[in-house]
C-alpha atoms as a PDB file:
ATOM      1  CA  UNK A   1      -4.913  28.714  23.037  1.00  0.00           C
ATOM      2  CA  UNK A   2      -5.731  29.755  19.485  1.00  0.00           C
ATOM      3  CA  UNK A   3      -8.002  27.860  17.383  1.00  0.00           C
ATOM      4  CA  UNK A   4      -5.736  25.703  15.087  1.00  0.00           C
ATOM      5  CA  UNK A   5      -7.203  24.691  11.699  1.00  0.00           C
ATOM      6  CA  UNK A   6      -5.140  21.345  11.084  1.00  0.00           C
ATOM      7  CA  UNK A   7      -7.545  20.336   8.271  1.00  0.00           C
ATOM      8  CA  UNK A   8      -6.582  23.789   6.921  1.00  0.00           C
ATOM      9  CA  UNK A   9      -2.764  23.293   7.257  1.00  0.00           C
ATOM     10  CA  UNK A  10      -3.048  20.078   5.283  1.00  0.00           C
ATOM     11  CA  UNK A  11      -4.947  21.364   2.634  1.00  0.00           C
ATOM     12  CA  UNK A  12      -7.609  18.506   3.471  1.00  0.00           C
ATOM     13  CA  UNK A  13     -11.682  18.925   3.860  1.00  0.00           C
ATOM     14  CA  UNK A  14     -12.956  18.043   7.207  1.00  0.00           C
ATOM     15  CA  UNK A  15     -14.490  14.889   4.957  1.00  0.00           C
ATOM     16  CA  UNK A  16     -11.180  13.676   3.935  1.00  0.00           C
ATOM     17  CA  UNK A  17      -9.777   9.559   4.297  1.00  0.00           C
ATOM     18  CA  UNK A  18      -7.298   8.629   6.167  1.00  0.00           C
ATOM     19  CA  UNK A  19      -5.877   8.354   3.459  1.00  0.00           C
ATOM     20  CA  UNK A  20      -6.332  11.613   1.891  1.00  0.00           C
ATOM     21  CA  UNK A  21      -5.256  12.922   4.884  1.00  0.00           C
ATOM     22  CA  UNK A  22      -1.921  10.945   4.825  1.00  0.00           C
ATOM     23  CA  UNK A  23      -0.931  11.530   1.335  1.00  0.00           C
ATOM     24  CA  UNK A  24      -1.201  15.543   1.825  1.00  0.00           C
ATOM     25  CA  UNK A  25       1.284  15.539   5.013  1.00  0.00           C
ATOM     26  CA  UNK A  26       3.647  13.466   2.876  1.00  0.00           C
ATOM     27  CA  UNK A  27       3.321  15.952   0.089  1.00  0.00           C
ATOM     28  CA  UNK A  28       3.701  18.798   2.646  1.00  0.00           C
ATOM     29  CA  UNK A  29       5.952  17.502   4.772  1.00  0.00           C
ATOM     30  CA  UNK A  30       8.852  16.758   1.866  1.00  0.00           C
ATOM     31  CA  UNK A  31       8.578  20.219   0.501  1.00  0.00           C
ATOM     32  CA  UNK A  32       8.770  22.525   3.740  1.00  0.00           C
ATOM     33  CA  UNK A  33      11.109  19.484   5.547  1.00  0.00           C
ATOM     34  CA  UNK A  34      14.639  21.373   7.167  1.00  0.00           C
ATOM     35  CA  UNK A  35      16.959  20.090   4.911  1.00  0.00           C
ATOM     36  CA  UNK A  36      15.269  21.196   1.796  1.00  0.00           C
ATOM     37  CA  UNK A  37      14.793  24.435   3.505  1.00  0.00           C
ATOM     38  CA  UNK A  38      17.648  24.813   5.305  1.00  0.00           C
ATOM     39  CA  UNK A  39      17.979  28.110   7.345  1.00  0.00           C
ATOM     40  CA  UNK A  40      14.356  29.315   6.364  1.00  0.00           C
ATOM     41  CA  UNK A  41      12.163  29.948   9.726  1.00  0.00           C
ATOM     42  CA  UNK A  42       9.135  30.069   8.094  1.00  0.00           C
ATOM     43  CA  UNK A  43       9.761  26.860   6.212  1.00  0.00           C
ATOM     44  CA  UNK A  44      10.953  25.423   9.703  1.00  0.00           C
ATOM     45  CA  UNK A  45       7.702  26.806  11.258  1.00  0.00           C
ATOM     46  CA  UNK A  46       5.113  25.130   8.492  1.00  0.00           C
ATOM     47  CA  UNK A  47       6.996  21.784   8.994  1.00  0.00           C
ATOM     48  CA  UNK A  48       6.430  21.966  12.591  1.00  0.00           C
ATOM     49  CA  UNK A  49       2.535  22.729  11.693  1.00  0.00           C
ATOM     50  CA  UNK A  50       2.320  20.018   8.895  1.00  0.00           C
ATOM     51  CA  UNK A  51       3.805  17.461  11.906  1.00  0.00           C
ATOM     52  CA  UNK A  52       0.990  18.097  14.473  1.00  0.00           C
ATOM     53  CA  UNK A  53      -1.425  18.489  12.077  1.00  0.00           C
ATOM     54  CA  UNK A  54      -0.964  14.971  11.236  1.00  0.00           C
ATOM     55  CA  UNK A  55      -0.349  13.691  14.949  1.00  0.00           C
ATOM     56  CA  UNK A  56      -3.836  15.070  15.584  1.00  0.00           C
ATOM     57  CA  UNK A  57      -5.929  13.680  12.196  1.00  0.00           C
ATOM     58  CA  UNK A  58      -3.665  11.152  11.390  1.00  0.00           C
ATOM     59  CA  UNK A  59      -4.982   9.446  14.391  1.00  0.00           C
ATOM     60  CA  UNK A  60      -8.594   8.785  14.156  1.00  0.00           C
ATOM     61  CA  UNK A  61      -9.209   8.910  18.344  1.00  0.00           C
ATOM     62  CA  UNK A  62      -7.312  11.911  18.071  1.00  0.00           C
ATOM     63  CA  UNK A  63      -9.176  13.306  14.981  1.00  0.00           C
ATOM     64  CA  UNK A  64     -12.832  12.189  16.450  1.00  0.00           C
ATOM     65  CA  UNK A  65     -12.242  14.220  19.702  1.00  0.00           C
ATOM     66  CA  UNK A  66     -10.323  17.228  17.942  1.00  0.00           C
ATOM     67  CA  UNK A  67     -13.534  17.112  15.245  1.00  0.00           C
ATOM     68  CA  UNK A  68     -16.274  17.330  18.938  1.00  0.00           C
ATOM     69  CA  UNK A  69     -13.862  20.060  20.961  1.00  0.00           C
ATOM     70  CA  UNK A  70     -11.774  21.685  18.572  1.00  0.00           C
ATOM     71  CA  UNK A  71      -8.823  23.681  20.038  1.00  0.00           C
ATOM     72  CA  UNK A  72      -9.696  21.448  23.147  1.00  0.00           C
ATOM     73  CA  UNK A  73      -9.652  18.320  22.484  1.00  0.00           C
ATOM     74  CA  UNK A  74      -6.667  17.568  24.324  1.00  0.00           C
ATOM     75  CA  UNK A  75      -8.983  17.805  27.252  1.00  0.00           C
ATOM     76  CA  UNK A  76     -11.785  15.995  25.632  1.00  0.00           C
ATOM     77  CA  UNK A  77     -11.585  13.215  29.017  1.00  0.00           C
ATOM     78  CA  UNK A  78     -11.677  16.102  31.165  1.00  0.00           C
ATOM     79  CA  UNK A  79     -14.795  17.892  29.749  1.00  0.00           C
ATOM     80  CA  UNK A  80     -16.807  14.227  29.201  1.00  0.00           C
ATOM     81  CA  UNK A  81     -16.020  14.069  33.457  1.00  0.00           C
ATOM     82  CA  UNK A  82     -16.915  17.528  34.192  1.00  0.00           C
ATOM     83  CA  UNK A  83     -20.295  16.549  32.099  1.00  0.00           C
ATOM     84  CA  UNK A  84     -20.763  13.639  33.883  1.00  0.00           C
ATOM     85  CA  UNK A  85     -20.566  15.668  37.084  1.00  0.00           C
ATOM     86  CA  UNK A  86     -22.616  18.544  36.022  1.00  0.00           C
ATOM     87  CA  UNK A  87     -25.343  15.574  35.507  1.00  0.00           C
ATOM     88  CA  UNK A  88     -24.803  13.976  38.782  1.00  0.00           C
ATOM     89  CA  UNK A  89     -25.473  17.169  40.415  1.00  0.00           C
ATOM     90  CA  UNK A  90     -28.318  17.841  38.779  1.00  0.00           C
ATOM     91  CA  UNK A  91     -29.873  14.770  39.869  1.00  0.00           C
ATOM     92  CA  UNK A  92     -29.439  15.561  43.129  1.00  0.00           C
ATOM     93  CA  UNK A  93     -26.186  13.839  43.778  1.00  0.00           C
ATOM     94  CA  UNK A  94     -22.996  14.765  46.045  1.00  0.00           C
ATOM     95  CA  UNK A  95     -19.461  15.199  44.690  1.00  0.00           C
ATOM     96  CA  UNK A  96     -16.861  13.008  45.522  1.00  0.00           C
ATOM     97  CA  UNK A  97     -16.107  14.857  48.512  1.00  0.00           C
ATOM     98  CA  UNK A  98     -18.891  14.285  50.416  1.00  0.00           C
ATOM     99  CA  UNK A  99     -19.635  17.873  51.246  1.00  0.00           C
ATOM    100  CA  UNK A 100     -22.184  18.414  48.597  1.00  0.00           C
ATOM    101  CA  UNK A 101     -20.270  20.690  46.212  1.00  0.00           C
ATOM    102  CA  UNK A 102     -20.014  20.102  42.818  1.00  0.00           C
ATOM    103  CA  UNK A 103     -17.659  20.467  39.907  1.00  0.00           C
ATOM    104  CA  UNK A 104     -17.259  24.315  38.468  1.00  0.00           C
ATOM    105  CA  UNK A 105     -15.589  23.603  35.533  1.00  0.00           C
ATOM    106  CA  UNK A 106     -11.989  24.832  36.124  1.00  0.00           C
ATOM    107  CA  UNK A 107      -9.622  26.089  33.325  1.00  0.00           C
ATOM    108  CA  UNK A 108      -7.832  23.241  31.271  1.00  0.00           C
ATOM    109  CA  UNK A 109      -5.581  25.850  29.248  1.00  0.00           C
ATOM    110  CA  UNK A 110      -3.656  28.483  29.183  1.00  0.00           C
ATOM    111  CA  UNK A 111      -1.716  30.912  27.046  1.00  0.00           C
ATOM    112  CA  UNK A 112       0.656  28.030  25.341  1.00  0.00           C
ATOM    113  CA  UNK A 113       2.948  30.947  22.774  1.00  0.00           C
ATOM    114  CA  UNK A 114       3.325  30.644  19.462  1.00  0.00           C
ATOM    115  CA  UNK A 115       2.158  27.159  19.001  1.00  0.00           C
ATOM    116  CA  UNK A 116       0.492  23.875  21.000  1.00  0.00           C
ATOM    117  CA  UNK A 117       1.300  22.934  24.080  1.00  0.00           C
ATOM    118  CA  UNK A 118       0.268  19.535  22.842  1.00  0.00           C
ATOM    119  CA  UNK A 119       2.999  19.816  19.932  1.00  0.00           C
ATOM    120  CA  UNK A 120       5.279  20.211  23.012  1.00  0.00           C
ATOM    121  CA  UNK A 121       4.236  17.223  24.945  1.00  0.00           C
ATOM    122  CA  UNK A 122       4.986  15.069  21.989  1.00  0.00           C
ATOM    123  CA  UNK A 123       8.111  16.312  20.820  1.00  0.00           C
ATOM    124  CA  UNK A 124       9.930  16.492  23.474  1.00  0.00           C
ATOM    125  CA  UNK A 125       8.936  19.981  24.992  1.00  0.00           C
ATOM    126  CA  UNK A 126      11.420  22.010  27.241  1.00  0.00           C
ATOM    127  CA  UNK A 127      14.473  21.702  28.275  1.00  0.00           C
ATOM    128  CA  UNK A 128      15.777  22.233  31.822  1.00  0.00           C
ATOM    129  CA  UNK A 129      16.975  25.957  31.342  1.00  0.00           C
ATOM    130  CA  UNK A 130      16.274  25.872  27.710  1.00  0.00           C
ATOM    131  CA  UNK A 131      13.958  27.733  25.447  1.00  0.00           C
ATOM    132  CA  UNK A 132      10.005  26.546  23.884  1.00  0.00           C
ATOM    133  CA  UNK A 133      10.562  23.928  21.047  1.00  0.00           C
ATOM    134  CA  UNK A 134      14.584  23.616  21.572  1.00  0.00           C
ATOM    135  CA  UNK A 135      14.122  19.312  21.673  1.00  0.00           C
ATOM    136  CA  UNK A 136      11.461  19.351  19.464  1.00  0.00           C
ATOM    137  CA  UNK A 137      12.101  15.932  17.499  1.00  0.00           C
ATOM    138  CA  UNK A 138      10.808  15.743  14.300  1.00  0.00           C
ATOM    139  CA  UNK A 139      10.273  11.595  12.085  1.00  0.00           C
ATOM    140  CA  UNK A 140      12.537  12.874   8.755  1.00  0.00           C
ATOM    141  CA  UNK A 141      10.103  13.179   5.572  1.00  0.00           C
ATOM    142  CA  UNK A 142       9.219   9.680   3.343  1.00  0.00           C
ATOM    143  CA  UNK A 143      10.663   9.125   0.291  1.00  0.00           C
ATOM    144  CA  UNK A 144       8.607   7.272  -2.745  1.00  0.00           C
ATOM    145  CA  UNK A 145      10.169   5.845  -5.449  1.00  0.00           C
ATOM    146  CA  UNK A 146       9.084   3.192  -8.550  1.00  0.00           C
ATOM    147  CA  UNK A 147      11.111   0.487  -9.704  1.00  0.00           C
ATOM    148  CA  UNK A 148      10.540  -0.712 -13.252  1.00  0.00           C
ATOM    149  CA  UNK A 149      10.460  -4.742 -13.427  1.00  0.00           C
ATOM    150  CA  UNK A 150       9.459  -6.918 -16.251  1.00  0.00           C
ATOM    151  CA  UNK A 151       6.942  -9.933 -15.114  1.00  0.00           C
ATOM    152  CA  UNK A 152      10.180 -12.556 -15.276  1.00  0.00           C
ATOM    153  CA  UNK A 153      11.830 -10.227 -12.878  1.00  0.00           C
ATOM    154  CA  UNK A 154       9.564 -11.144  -9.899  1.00  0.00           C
ATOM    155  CA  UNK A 155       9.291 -15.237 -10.588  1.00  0.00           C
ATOM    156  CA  UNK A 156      12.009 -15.708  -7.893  1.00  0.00           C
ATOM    157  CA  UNK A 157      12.858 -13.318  -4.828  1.00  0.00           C
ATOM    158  CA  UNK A 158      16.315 -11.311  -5.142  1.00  0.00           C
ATOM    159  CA  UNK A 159      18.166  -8.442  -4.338  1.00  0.00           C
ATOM    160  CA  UNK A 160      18.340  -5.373  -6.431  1.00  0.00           C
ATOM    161  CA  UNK A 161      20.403  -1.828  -5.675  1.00  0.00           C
ATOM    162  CA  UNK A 162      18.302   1.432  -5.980  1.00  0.00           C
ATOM    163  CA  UNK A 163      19.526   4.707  -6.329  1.00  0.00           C
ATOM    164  CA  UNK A 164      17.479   6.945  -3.825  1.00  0.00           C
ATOM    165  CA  UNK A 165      17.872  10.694  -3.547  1.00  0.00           C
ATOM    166  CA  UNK A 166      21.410   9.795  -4.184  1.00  0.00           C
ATOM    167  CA  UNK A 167      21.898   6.950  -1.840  1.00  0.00           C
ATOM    168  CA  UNK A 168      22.402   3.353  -2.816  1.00  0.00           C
ATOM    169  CA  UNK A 169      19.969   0.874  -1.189  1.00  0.00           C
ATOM    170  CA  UNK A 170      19.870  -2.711  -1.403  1.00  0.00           C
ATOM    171  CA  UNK A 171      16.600  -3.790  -1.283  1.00  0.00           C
ATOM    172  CA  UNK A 172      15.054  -7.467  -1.371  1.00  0.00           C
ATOM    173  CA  UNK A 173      11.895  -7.860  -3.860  1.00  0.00           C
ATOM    174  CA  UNK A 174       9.807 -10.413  -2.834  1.00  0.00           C
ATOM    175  CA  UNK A 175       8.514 -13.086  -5.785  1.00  0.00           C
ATOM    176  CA  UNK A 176       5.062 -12.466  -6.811  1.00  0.00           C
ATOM    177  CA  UNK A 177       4.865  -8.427  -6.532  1.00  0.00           C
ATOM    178  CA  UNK A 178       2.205  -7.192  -8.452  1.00  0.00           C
ATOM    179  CA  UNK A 179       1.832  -4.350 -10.823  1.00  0.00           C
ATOM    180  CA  UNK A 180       0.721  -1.136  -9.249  1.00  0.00           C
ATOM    181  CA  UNK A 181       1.648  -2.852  -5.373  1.00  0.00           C
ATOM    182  CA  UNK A 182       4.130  -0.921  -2.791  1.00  0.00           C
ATOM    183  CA  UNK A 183       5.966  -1.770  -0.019  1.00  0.00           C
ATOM    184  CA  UNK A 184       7.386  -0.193   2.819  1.00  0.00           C
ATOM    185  CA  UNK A 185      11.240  -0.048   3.822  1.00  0.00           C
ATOM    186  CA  UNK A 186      10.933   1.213   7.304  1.00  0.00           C
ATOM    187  CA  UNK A 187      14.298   3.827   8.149  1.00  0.00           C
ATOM    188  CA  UNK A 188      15.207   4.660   4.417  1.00  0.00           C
ATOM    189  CA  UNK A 189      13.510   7.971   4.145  1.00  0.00           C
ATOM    190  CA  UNK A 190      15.345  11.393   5.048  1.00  0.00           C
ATOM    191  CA  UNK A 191      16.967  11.839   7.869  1.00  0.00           C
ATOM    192  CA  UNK A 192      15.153  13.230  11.435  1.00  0.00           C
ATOM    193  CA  UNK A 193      15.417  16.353  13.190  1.00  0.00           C
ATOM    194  CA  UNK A 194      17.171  16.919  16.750  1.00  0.00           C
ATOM    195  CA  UNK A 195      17.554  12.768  16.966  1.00  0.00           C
ATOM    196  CA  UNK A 196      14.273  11.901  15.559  1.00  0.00           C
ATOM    197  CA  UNK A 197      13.773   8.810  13.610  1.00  0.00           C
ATOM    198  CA  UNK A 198      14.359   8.275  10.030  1.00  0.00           C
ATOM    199  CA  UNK A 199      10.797   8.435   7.537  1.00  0.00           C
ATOM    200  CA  UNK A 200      10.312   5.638   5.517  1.00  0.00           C
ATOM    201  CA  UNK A 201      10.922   4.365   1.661  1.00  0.00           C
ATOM    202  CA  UNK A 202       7.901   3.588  -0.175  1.00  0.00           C
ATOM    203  CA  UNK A 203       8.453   2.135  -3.225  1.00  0.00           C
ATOM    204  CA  UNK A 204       6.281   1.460  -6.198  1.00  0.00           C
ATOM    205  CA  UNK A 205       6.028  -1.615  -8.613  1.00  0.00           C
ATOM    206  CA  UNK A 206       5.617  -0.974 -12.515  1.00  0.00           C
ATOM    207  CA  UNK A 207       5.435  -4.594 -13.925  1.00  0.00           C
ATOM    208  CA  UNK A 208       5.728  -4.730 -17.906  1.00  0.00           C
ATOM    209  CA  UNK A 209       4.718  -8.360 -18.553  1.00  0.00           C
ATOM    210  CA  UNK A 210       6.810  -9.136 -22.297  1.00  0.00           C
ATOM    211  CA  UNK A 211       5.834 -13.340 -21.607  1.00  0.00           C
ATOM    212  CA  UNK A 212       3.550 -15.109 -23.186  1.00  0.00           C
ATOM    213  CA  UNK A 213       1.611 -15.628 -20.299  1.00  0.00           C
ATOM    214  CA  UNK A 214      -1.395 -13.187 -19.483  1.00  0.00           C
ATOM    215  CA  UNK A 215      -1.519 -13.135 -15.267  1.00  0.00           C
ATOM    216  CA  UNK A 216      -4.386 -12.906 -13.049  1.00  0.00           C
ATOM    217  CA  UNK A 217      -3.330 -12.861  -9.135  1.00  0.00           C
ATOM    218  CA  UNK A 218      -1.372 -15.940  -9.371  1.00  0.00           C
ATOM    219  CA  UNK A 219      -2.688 -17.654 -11.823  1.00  0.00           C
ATOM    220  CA  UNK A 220      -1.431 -17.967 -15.685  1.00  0.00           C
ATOM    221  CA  UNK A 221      -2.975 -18.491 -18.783  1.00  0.00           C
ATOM    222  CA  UNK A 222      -1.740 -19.273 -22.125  1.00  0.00           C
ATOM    223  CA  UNK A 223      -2.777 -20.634 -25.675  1.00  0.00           C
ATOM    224  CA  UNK A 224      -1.244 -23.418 -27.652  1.00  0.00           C
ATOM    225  CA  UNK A 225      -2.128 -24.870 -31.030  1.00  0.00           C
ATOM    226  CA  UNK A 226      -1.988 -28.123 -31.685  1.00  0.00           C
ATOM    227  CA  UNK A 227      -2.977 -30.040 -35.324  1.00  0.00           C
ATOM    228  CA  UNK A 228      -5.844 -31.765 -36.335  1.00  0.00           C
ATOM    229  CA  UNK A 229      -4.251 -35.323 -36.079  1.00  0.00           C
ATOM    230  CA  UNK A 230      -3.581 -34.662 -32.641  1.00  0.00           C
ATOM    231  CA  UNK A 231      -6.453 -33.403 -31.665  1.00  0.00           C
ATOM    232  CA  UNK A 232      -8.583 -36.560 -33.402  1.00  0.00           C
ATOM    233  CA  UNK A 233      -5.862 -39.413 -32.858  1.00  0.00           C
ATOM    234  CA  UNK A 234      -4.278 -38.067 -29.100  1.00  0.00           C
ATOM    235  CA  UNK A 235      -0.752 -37.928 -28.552  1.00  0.00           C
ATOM    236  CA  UNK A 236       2.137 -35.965 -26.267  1.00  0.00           C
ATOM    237  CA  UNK A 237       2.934 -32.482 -27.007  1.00  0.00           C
ATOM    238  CA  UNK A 238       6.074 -30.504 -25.218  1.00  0.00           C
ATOM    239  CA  UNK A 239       4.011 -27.020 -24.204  1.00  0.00           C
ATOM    240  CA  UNK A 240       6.042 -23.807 -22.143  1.00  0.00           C
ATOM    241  CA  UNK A 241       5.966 -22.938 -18.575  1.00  0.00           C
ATOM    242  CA  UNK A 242       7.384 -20.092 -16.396  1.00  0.00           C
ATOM    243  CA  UNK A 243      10.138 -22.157 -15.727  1.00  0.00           C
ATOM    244  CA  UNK A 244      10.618 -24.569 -17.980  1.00  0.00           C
ATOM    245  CA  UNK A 245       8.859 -27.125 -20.948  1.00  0.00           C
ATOM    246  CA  UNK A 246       6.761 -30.088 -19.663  1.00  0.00           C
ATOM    247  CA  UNK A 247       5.153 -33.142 -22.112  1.00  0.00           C
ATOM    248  CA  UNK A 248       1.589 -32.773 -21.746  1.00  0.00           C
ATOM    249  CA  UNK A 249      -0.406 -35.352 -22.914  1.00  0.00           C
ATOM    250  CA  UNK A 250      -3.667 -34.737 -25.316  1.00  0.00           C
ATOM    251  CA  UNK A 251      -6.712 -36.787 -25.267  1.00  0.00           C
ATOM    252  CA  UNK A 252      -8.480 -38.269 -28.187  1.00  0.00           C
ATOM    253  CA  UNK A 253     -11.111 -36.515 -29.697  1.00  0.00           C
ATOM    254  CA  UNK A 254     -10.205 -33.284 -28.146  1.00  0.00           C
ATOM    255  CA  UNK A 255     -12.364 -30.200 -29.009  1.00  0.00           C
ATOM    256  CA  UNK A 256     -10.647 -26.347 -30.037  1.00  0.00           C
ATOM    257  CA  UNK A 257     -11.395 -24.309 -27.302  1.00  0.00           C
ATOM    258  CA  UNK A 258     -10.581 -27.312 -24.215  1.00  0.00           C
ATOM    259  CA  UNK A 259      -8.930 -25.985 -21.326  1.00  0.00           C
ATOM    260  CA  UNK A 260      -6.371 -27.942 -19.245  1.00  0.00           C
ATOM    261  CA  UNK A 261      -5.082 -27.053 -15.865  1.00  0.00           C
ATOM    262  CA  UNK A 262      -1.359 -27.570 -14.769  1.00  0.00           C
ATOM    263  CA  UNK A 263      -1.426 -27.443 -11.167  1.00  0.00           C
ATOM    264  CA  UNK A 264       0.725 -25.248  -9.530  1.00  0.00           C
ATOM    265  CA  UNK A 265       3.000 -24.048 -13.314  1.00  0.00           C
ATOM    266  CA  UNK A 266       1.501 -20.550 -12.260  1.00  0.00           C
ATOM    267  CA  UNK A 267       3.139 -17.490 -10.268  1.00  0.00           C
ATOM    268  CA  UNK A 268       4.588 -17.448  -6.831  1.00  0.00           C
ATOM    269  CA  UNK A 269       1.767 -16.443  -4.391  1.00  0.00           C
ATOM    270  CA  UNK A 270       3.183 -13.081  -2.484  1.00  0.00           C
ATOM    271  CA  UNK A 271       4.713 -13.870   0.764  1.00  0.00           C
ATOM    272  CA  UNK A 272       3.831 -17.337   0.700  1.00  0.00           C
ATOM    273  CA  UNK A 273       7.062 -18.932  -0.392  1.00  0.00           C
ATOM    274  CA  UNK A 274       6.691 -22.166  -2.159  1.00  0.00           C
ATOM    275  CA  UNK A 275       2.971 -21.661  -3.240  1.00  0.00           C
ATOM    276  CA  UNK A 276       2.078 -21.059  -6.656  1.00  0.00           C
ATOM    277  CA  UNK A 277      -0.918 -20.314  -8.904  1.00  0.00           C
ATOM    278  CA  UNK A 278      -2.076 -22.754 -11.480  1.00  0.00           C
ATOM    279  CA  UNK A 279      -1.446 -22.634 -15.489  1.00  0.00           C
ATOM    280  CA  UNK A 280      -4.446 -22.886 -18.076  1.00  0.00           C
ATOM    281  CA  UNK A 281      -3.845 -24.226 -21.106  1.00  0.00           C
ATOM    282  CA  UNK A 282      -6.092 -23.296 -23.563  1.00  0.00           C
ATOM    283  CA  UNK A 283      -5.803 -25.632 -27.264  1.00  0.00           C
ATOM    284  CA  UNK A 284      -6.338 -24.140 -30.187  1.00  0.00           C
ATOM    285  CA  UNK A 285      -6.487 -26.654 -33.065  1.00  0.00           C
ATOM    286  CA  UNK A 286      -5.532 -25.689 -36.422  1.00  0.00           C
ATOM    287  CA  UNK A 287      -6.901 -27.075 -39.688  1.00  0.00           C
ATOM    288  CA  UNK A 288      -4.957 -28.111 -42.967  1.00  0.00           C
ATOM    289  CA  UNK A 289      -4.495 -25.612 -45.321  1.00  0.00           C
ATOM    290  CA  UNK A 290      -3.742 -26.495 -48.891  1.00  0.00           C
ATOM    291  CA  UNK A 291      -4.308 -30.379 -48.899  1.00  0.00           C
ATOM    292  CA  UNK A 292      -2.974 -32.084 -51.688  1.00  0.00           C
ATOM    293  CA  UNK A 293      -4.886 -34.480 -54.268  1.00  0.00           C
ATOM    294  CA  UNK A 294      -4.161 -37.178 -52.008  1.00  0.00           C
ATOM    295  CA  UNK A 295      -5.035 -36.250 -48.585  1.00  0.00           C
ATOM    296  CA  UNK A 296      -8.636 -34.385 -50.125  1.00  0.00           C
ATOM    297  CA  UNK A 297      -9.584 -37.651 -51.222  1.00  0.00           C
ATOM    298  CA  UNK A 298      -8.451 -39.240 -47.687  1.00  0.00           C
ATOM    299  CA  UNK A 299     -10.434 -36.897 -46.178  1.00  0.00           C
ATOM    300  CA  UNK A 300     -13.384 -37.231 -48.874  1.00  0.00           C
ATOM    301  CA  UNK A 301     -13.273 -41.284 -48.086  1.00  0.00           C
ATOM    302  CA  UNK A 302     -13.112 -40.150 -44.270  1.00  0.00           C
ATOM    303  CA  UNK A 303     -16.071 -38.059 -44.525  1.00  0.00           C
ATOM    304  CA  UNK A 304     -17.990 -41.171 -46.408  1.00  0.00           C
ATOM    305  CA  UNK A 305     -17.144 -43.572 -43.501  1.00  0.00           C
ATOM    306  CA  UNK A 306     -18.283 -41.373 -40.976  1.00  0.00           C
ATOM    307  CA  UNK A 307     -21.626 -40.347 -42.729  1.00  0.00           C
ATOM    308  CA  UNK A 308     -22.038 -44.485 -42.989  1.00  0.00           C
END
């Protein structure tokens, strides 16, 4: 069997993560898939490369033995035993027969066509009476999508329709989704080949936040300004949540700057329905601009009684 490059068909150093390494087959595998190609045999024969190249270093057993033995690898067990053997008779040792002869290293492959016989074995293969590759069974290609949400949109889970390659799919977003996070929808991709299964929907979330909240994992934070009086003297203030206003009371004597903590007024925690982050209130206290006669000599008096 030919050497086969599959770091070469993906377009992938022999350095690359597995997640480099995933990224270029889904690149590779949408462009030369059947139904964007249809009736092209060279398109049809790079998607059949671009699959087993990422059977083989898409697994990382499969890429650690391919990476030691190269075109063999398939046979990777088989060498490590005829190793082993080689050793034992070197020692001294008898074969498992118990006539003293040892392992010669017998052929593990043959001439296997125009491609792997391991693409074979995990496609399907032949067919009684049937010709090399006939059942092959190819997963269809992944589609990736984004879906626009402002921050309000993921407070509370709910359904949404998305037009996909021109299919409408009703998808459930989960409350909490972050910016930049995606998820997985198992069976939406494009359709297999010969009764293979479906690839998979990976969609992306862009959350605009237009609130007045800034968010950080599940947690909330926000600014309010309260006067002077009520920062000296105390008293109840009605302040904004996610959902909803709340009184909050404000003690005497409270500095600009204080931070208060409203336990669990935050963002639902992803996937853990009914937990939520906490809301910090930060008070900003504004001073009296443009005091009349009146209240500058109240505040001259107040200035004298404190300085007493």
């Amino acid at each position: 069997m030919a050497y086969i490059d599959y770091y070469k068909i993906l377009g992938v150093d022999k350095s690359a993560s597995e997640a480099e390494i995933k990224k270029a087959y889904r690149k590779l595998a949408r462009k030369y898939h059947p139904d964007v190609n249809p009736n092209d045999r060279e398109a049809e024969q790079r998607f059949k490369e671009i699959n087993e190249a990422n059977e083989v270093l898409g697994n990382l057993e499969n890429r650690k033995k391919y990476d030691q033995y190269g075109e063999n690898w398939k046979h990777a067990e088989a060498f490590e035993k005829a190793k082993q053997q080689r050793q034992y008779s070197r020692s001294g040792g008898t074969g498992n027969n118990g006539g003293g002869q040892h392992y010669q290293g017998e052929s593990y492959y043959g001439d296997t066509g125009d491609f792997s016989d391991f693409f074979e074995s995990m496609f399907g293969g032949r067919a009684a009476g049937g010709t090399r590759g006939q059942n092959i069974r190819y997963k269809g290609p992944d589609y990736n999508a984004e879906l626009h949400l402002d921050l309000r949109d993921v407070y509370q889970k709910h359904q949404q329709t998305l037009a996909v390659n021109g299919k409408n799919i009703r998808i459930t977003i989960p409350a909490g989704v972050e910016d930049g996070q995606t998820i997985k929808i198992a069976g939406y991709g494009g359709e297999g080949v010969n009764g293979g299964p479906k690839g998979d929907l990976y969609i992306t979330f862009r959350i605009s936040n237009t609130t007045p909240f800034k968010i950080e994992n599940s947690n909330l934070y926000a600014t309010v300004t309260i006067d002077l009086f009520t920062a000296v003297l105390g008293g109840e203030i009605t302040v904004d949540t996610f959902d909803g206003k709340v009184k909050l009371k404000v003690r005497p004597g409270t500095q600009n700057d204080t931070k208060v903590k409203l336990k669990e007024k935050g963002f639902p925690v992803y996937k853990k329905e009914g937990v939520y982050g906490d809301l910090y209130i930060t008070y900003k206290v504004r001073i009296p601009e443009k005091l009349t006669e009146k209240e500058i000599s109240l505040f001259t008096e107040l200035k004298k009684i404190s300085a007493s």
